[in-house]
PDB file of N, CA and C in Angstrom:
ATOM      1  N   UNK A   1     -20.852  -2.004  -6.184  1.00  0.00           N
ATOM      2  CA  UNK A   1     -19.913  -2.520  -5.212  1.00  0.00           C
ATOM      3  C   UNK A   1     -19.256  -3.771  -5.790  1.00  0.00           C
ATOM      4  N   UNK A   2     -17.779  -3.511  -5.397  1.00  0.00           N
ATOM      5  CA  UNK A   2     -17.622  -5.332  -6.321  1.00  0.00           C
ATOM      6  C   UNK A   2     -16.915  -6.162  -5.335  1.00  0.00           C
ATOM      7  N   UNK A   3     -16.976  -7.175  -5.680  1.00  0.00           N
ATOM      8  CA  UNK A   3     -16.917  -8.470  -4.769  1.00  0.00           C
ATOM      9  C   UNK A   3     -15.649  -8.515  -3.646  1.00  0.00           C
ATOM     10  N   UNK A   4     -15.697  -9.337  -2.698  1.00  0.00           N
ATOM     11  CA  UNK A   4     -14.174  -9.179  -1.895  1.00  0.00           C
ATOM     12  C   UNK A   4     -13.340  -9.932  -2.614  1.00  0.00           C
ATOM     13  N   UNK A   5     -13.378 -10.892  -3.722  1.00  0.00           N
ATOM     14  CA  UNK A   5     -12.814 -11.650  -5.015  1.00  0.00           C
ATOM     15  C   UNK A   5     -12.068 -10.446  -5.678  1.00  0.00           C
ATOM     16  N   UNK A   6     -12.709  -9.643  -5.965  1.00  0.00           N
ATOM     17  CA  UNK A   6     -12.545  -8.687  -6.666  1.00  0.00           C
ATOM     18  C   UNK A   6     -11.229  -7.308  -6.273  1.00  0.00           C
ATOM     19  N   UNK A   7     -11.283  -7.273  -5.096  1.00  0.00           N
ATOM     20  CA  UNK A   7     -10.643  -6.841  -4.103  1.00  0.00           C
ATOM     21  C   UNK A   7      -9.510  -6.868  -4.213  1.00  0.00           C
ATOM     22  N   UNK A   8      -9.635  -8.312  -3.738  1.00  0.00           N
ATOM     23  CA  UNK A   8      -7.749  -9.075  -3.841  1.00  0.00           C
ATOM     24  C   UNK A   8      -7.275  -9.159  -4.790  1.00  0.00           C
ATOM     25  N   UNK A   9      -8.067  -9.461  -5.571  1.00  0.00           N
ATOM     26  CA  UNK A   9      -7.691  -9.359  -7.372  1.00  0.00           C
ATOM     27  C   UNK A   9      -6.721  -8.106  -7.443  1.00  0.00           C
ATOM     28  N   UNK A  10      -7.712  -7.296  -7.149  1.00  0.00           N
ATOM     29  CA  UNK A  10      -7.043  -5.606  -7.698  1.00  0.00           C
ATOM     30  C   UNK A  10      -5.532  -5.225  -6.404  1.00  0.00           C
ATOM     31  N   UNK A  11      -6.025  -5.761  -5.326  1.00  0.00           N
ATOM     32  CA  UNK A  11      -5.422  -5.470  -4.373  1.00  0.00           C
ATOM     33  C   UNK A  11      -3.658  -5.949  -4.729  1.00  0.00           C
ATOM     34  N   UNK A  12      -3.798  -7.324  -5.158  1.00  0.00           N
ATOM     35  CA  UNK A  12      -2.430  -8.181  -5.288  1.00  0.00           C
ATOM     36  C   UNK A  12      -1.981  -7.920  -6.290  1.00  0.00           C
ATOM     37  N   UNK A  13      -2.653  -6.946  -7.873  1.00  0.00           N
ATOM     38  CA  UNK A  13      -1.945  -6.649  -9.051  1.00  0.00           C
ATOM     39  C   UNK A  13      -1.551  -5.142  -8.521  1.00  0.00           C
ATOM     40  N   UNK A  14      -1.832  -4.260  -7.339  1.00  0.00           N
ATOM     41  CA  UNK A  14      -1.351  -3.347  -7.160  1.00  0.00           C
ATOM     42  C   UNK A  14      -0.364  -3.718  -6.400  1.00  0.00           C
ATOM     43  N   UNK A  15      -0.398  -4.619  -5.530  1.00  0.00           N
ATOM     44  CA  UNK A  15       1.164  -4.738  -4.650  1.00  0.00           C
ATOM     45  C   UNK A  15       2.313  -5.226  -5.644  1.00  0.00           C
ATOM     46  N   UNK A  16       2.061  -6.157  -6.678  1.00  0.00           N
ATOM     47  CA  UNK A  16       2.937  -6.291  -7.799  1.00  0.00           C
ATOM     48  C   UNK A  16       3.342  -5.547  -8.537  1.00  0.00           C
ATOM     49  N   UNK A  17       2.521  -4.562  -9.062  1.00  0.00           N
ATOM     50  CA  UNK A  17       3.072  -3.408  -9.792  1.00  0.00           C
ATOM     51  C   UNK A  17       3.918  -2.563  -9.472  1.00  0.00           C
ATOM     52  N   UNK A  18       3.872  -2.497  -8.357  1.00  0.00           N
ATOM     53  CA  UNK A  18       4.541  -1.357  -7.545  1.00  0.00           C
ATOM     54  C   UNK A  18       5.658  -2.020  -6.133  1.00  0.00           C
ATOM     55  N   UNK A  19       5.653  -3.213  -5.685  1.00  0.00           N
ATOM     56  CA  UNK A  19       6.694  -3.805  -5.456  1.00  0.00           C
ATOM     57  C   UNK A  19       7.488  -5.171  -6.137  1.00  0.00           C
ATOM     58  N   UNK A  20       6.603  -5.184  -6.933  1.00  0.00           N
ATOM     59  CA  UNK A  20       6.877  -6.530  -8.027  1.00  0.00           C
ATOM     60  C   UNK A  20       6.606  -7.740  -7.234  1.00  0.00           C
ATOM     61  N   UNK A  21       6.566  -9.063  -8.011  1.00  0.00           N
ATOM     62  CA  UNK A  21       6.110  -9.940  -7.258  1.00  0.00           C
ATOM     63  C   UNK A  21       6.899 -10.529  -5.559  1.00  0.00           C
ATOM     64  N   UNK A  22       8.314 -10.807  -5.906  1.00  0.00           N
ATOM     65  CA  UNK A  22       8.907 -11.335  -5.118  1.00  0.00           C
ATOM     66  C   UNK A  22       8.520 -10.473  -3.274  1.00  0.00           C
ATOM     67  N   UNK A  23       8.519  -8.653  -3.847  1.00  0.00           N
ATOM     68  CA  UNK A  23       8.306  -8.262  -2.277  1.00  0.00           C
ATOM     69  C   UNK A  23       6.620  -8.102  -1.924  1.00  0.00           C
ATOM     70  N   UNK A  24       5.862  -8.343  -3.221  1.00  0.00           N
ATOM     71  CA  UNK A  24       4.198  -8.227  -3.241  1.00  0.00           C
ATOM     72  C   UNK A  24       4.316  -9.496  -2.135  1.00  0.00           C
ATOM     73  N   UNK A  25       4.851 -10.784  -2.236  1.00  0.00           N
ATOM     74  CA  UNK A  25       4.271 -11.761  -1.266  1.00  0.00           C
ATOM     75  C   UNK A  25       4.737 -12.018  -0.551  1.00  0.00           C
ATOM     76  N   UNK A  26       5.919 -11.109   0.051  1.00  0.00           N
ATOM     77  CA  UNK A  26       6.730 -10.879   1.578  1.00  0.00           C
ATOM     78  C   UNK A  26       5.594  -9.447   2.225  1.00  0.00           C
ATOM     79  N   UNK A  27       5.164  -8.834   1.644  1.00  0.00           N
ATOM     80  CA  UNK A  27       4.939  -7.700   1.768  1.00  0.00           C
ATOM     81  C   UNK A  27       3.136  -8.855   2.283  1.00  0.00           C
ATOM     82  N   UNK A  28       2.571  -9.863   1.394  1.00  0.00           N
ATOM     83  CA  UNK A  28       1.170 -10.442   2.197  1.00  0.00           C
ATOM     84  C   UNK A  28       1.666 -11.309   3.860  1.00  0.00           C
ATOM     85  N   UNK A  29       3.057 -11.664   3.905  1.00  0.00           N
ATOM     86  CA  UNK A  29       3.355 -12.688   4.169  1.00  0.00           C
ATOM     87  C   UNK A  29       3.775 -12.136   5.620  1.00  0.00           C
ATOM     88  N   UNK A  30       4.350 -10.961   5.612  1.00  0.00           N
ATOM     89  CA  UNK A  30       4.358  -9.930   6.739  1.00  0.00           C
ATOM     90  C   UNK A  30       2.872  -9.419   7.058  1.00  0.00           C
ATOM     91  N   UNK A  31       2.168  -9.275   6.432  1.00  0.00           N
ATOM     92  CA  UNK A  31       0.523  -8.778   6.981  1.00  0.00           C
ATOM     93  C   UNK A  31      -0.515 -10.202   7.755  1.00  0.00           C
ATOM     94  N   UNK A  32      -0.328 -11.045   7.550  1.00  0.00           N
ATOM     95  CA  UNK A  32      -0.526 -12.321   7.742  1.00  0.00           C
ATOM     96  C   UNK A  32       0.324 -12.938   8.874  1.00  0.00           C
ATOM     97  N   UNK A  33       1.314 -12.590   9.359  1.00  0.00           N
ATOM     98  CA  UNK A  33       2.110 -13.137  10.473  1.00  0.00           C
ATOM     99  C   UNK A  33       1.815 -12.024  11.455  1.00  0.00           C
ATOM    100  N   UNK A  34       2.294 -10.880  11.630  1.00  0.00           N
ATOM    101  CA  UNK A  34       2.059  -9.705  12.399  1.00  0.00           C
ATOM    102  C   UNK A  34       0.587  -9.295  12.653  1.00  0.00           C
ATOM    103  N   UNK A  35      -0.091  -8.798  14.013  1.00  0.00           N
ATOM    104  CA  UNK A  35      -1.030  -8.755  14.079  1.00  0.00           C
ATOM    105  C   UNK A  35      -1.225  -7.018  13.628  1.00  0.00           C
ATOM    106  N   UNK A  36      -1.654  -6.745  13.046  1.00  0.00           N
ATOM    107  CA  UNK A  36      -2.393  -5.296  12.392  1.00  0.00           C
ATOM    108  C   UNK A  36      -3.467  -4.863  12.701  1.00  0.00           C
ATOM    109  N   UNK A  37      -3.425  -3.546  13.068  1.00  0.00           N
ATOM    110  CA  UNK A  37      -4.273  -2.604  13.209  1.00  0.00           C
ATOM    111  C   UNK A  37      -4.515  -1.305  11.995  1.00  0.00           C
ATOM    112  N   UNK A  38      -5.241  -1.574  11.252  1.00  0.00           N
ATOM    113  CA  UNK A  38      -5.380  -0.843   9.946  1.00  0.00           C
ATOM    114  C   UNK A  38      -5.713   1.021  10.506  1.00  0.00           C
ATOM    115  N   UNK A  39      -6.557   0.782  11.513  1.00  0.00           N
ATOM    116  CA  UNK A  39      -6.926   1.672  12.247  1.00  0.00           C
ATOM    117  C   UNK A  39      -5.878   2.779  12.345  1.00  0.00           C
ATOM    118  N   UNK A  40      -5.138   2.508  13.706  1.00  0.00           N
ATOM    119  CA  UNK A  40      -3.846   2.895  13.838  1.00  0.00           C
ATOM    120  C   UNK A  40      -3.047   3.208  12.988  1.00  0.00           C
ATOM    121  N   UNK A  41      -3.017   2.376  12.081  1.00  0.00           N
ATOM    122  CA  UNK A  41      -1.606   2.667  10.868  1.00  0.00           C
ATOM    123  C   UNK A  41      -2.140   3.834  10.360  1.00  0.00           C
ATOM    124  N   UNK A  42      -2.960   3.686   9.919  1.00  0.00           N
ATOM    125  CA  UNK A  42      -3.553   4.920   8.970  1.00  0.00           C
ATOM    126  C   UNK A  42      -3.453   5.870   9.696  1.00  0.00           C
ATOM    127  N   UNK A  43      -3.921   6.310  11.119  1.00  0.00           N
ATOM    128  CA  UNK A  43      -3.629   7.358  12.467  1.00  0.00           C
ATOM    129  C   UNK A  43      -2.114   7.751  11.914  1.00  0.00           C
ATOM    130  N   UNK A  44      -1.134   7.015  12.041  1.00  0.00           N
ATOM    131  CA  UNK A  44      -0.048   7.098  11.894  1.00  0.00           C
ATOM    132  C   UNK A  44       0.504   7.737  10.714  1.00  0.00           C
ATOM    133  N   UNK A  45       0.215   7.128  10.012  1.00  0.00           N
ATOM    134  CA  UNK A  45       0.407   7.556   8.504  1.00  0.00           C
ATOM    135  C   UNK A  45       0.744   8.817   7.980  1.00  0.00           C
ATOM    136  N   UNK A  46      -1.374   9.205   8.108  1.00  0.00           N
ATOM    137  CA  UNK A  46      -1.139  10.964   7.605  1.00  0.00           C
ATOM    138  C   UNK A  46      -0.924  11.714   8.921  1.00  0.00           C
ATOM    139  N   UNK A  47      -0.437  11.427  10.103  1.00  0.00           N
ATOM    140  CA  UNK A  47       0.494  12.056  11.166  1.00  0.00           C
ATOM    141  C   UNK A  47      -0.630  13.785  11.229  1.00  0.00           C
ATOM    142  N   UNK A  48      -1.427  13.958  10.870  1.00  0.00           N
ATOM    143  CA  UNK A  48      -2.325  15.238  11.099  1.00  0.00           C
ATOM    144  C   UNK A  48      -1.885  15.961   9.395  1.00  0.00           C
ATOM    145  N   UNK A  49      -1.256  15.390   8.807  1.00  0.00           N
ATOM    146  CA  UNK A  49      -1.333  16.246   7.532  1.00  0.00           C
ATOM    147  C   UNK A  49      -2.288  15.894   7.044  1.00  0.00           C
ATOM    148  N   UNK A  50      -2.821  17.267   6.163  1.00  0.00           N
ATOM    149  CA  UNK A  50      -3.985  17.760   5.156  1.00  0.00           C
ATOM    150  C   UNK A  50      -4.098  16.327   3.933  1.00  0.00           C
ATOM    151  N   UNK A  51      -4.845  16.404   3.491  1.00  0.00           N
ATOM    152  CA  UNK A  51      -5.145  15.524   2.032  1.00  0.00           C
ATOM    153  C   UNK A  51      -4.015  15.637   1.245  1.00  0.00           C
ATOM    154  N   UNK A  52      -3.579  17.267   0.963  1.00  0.00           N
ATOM    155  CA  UNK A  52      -2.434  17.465  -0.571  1.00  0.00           C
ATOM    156  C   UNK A  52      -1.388  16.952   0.490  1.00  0.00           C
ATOM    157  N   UNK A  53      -1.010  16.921   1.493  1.00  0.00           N
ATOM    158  CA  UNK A  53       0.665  16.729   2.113  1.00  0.00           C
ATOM    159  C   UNK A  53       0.456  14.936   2.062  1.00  0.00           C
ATOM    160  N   UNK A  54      -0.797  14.283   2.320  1.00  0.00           N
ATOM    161  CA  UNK A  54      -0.691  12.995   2.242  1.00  0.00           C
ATOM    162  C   UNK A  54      -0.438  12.293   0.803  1.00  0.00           C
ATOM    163  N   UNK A  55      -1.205  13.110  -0.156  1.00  0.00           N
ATOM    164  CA  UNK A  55      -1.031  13.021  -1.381  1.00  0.00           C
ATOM    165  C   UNK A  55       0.087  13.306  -2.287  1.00  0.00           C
ATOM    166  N   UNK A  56       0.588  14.923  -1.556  1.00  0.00           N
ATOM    167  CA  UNK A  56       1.916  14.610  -2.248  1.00  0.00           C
ATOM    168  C   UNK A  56       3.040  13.603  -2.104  1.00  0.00           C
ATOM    169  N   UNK A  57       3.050  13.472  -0.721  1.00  0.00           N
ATOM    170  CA  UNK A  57       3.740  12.226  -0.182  1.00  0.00           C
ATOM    171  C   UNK A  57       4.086  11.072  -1.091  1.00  0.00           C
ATOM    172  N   UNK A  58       2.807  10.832  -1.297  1.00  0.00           N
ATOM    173  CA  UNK A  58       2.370   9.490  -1.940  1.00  0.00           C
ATOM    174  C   UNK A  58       3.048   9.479  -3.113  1.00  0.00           C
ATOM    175  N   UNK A  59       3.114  10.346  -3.836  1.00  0.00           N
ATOM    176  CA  UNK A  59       3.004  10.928  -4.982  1.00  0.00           C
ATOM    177  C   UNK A  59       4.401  10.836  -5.495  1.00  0.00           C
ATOM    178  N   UNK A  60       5.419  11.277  -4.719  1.00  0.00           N
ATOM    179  CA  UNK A  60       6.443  11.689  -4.205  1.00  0.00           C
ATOM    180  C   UNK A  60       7.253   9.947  -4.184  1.00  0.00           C
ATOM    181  N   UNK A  61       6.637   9.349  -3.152  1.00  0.00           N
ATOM    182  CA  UNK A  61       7.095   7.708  -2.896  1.00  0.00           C
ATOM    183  C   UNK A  61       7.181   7.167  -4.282  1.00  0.00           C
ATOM    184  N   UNK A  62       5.910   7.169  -5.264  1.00  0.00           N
ATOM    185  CA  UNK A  62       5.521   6.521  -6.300  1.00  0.00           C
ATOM    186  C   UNK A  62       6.704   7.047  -7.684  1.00  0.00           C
ATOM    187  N   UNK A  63       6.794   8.232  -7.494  1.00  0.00           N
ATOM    188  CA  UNK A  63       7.903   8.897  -8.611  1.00  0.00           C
ATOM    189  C   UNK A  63       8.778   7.661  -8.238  1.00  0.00           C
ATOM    190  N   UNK A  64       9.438   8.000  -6.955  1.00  0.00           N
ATOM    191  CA  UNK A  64      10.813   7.346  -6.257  1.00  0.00           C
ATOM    192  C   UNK A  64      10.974   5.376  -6.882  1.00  0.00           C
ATOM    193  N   UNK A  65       9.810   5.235  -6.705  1.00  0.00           N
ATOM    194  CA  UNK A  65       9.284   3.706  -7.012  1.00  0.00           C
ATOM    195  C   UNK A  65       9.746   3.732  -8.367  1.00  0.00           C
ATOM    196  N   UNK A  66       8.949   4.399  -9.161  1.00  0.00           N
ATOM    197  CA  UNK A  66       9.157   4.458 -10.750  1.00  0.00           C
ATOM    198  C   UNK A  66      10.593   4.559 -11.365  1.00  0.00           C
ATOM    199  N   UNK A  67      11.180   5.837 -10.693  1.00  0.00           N
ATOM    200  CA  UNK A  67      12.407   5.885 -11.036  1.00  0.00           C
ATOM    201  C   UNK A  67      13.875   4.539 -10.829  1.00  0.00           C
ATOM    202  N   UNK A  68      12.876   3.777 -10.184  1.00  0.00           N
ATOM    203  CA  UNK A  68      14.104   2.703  -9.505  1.00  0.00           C
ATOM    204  C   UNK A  68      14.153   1.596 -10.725  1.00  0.00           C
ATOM    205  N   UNK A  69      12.678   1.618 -11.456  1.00  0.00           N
ATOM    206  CA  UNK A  69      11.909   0.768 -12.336  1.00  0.00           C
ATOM    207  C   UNK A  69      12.892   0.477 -13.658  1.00  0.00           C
TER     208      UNK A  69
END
């Protein structure tokens, strides 16, 4: 198991990678002002789709991400 140090670590070089820094700390800065329900979102999210439709999704977003890169 690794640390909640560890976490954020990984957590904040993935929001950078993939929104770069400037929207990585609008993107903490909005999670931190707004009250969140992780719960819910996630309910929301995969909307009753299977694993592959959430995954392709994802998958799908991340191409889109890359290609903008």
């Amino acid at each position: 198991m690794i640390t909640d140090t560890e976490i954020k670590a990984k957590g904040i070089h993935i929001l950078a990678q993939y929104l770069g820094d400037v929207e990585a700390e609008r993107f903490i800065a909005l999670i931190q002002r707004e009250p969140f329900d992780y719960t819910k979102w996630h309910q929301d999210v995969d909307d009753g789709n299977s694993v592959e439709e959430i995954s392709r999704n994802a998958m799908s977003l991340r191409n889109k991400i890359s290609a903008q890169d």
